[in-house]
N, C-alpha and C. Protein backbone atom coordinates (compact mmCIF):
# COMPACT_ATOMS: atom_id res chain seq x y z
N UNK A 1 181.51 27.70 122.80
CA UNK A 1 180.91 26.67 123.62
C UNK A 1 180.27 25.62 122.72
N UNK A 2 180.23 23.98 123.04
CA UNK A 2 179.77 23.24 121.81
C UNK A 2 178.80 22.70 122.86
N UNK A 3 177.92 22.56 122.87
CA UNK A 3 176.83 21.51 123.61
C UNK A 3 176.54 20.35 122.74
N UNK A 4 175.79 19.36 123.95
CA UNK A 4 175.44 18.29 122.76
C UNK A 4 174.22 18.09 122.42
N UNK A 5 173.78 17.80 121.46
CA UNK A 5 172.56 17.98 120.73
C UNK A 5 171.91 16.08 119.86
N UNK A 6 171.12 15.80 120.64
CA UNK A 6 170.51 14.59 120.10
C UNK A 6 168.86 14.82 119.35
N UNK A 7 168.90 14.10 118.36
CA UNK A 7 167.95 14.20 117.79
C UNK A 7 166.89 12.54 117.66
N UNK A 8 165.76 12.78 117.99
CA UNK A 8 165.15 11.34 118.32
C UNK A 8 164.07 10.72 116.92
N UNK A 9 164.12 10.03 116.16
CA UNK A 9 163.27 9.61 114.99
C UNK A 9 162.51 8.62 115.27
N UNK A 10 161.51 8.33 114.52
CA UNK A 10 160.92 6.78 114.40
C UNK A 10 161.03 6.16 112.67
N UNK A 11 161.73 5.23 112.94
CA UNK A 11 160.93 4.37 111.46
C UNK A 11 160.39 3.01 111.93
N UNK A 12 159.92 2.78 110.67
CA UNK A 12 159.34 0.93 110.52
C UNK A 12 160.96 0.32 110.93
N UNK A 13 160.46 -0.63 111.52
CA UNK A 13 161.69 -1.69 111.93
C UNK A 13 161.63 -2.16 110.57
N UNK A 14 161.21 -2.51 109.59
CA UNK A 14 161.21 -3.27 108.34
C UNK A 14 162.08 -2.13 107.39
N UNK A 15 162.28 -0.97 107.58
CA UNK A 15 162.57 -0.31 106.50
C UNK A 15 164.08 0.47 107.20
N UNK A 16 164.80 0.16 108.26
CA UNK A 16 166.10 0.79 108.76
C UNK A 16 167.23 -0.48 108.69
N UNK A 17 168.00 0.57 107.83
CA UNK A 17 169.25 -0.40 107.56
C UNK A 17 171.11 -0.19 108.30
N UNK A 18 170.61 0.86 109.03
CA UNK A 18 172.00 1.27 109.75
C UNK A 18 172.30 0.32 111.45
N UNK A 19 173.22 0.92 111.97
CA UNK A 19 173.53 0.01 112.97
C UNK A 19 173.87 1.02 113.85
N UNK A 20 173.94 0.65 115.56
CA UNK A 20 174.74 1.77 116.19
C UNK A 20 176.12 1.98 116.02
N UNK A 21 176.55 3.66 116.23
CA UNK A 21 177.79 3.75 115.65
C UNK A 21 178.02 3.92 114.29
N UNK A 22 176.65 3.82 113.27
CA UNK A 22 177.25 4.55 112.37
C UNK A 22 176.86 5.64 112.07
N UNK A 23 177.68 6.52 110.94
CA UNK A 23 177.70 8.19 111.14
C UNK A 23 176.46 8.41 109.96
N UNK A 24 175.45 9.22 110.23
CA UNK A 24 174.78 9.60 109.64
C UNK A 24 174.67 11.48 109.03
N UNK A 25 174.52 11.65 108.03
CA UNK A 25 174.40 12.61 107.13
C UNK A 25 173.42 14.06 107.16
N UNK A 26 173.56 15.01 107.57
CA UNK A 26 172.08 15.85 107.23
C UNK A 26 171.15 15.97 105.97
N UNK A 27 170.16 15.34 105.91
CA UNK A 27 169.29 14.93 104.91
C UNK A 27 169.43 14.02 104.37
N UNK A 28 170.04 12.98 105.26
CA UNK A 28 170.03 11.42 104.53
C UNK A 28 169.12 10.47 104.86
N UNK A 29 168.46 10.11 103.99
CA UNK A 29 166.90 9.19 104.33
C UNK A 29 167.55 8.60 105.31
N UNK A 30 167.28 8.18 106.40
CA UNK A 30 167.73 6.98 107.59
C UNK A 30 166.55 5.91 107.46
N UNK A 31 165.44 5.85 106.94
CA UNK A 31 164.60 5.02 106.93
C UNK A 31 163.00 5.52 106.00
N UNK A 32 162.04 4.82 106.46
CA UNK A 32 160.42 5.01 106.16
C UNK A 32 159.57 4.65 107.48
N UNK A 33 158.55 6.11 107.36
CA UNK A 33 157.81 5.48 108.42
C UNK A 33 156.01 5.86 107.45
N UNK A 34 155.36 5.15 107.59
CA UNK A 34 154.23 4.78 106.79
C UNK A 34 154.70 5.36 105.49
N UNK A 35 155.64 4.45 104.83
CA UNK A 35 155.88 5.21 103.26
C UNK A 35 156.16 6.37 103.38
N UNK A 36 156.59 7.28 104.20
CA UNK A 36 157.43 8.35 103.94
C UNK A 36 158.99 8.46 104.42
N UNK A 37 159.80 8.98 104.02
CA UNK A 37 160.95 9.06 104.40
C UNK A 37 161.12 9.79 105.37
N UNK A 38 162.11 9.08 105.76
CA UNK A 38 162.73 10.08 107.14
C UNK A 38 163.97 10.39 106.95
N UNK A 39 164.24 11.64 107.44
CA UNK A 39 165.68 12.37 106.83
C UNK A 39 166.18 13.07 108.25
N UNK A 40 167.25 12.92 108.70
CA UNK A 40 168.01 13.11 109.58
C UNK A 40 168.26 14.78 109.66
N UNK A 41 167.96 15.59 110.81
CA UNK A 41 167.99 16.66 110.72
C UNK A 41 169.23 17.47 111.24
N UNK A 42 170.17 16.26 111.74
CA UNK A 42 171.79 16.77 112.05
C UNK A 42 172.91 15.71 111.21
N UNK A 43 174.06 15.78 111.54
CA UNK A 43 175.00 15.15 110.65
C UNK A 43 175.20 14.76 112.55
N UNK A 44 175.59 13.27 112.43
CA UNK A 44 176.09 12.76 113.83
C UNK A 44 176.19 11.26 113.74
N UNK A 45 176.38 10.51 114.72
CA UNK A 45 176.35 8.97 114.83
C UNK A 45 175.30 8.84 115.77
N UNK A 46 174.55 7.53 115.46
CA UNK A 46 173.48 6.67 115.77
C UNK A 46 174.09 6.10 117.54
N UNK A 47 173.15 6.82 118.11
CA UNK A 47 173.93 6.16 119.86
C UNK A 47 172.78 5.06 120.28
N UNK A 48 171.71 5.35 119.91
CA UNK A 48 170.69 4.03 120.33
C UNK A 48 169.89 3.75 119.22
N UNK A 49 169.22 2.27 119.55
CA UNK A 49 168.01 2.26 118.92
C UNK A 49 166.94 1.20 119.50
N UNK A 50 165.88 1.84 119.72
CA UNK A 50 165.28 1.23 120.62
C UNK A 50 163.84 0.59 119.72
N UNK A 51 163.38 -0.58 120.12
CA UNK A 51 162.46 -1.14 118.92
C UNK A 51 160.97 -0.80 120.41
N UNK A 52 159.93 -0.56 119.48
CA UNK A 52 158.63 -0.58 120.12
C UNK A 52 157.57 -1.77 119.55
N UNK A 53 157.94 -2.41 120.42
CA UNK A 53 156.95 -3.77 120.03
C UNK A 53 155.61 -4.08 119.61
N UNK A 54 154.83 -2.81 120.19
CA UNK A 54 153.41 -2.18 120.11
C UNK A 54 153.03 -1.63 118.72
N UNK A 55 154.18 -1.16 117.63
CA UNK A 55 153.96 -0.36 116.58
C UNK A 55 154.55 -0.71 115.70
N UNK A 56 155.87 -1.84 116.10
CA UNK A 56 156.98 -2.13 115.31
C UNK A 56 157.98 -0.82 114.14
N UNK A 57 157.97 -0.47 115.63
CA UNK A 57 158.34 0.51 114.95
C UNK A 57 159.83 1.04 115.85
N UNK A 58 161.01 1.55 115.17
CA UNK A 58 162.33 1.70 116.24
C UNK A 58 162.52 3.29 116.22
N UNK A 59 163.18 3.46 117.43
CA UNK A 59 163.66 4.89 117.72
C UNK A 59 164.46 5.14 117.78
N UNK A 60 165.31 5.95 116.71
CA UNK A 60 166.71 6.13 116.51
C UNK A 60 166.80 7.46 117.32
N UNK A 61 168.30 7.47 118.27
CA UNK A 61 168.73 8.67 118.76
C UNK A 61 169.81 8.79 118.08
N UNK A 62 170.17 9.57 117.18
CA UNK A 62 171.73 10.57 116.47
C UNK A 62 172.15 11.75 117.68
N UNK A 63 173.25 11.12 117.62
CA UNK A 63 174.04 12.21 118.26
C UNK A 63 174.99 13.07 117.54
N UNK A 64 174.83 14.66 117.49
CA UNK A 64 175.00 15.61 116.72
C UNK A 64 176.25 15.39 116.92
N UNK A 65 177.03 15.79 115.38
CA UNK A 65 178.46 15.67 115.18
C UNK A 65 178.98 17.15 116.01
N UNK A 66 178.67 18.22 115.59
CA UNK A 66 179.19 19.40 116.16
C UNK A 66 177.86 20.58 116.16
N UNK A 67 177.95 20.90 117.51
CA UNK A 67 176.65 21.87 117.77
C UNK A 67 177.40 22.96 118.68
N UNK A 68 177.51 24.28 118.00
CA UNK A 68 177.69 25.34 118.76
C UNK A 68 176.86 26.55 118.94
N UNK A 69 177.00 26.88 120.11
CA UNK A 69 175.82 27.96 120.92
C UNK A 69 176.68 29.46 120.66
């Protein structure tokens, strides 16, 4: 059985350089959020990204390449 599995991040809008649709890595910095890195905790592609105007800060959803139960 494969379910699907999304994983939700925040970085600084100043410090994310990917786009939707592209495929991201397990443990690949995807960005910085107050000077720390953020590292992707599945291998999948980027399905949204949503910016928060309040914090300037965006919310990446990855959608897991392959997740089985």
């Amino acid at each position: 059985m494969v379910l699907a599995m999304f994983e939700v991040l925040r970085v600084d809008a100043t410090e994310f350089k990917k786009n939707v649709g592209d495929k991201v890595k397990k443990g690949e910095i995807i960005g910085y959020l107050k000077n720390t890195p953020v590292v992707a905790n599945v291998s999948g592609i980027i399905q949204c990204v949503y910016f928060d105007e309040n914090t300037h800060e965006l919310e990446i959803i990855i959608l897991a390449e392959k997740v089985k139960r």
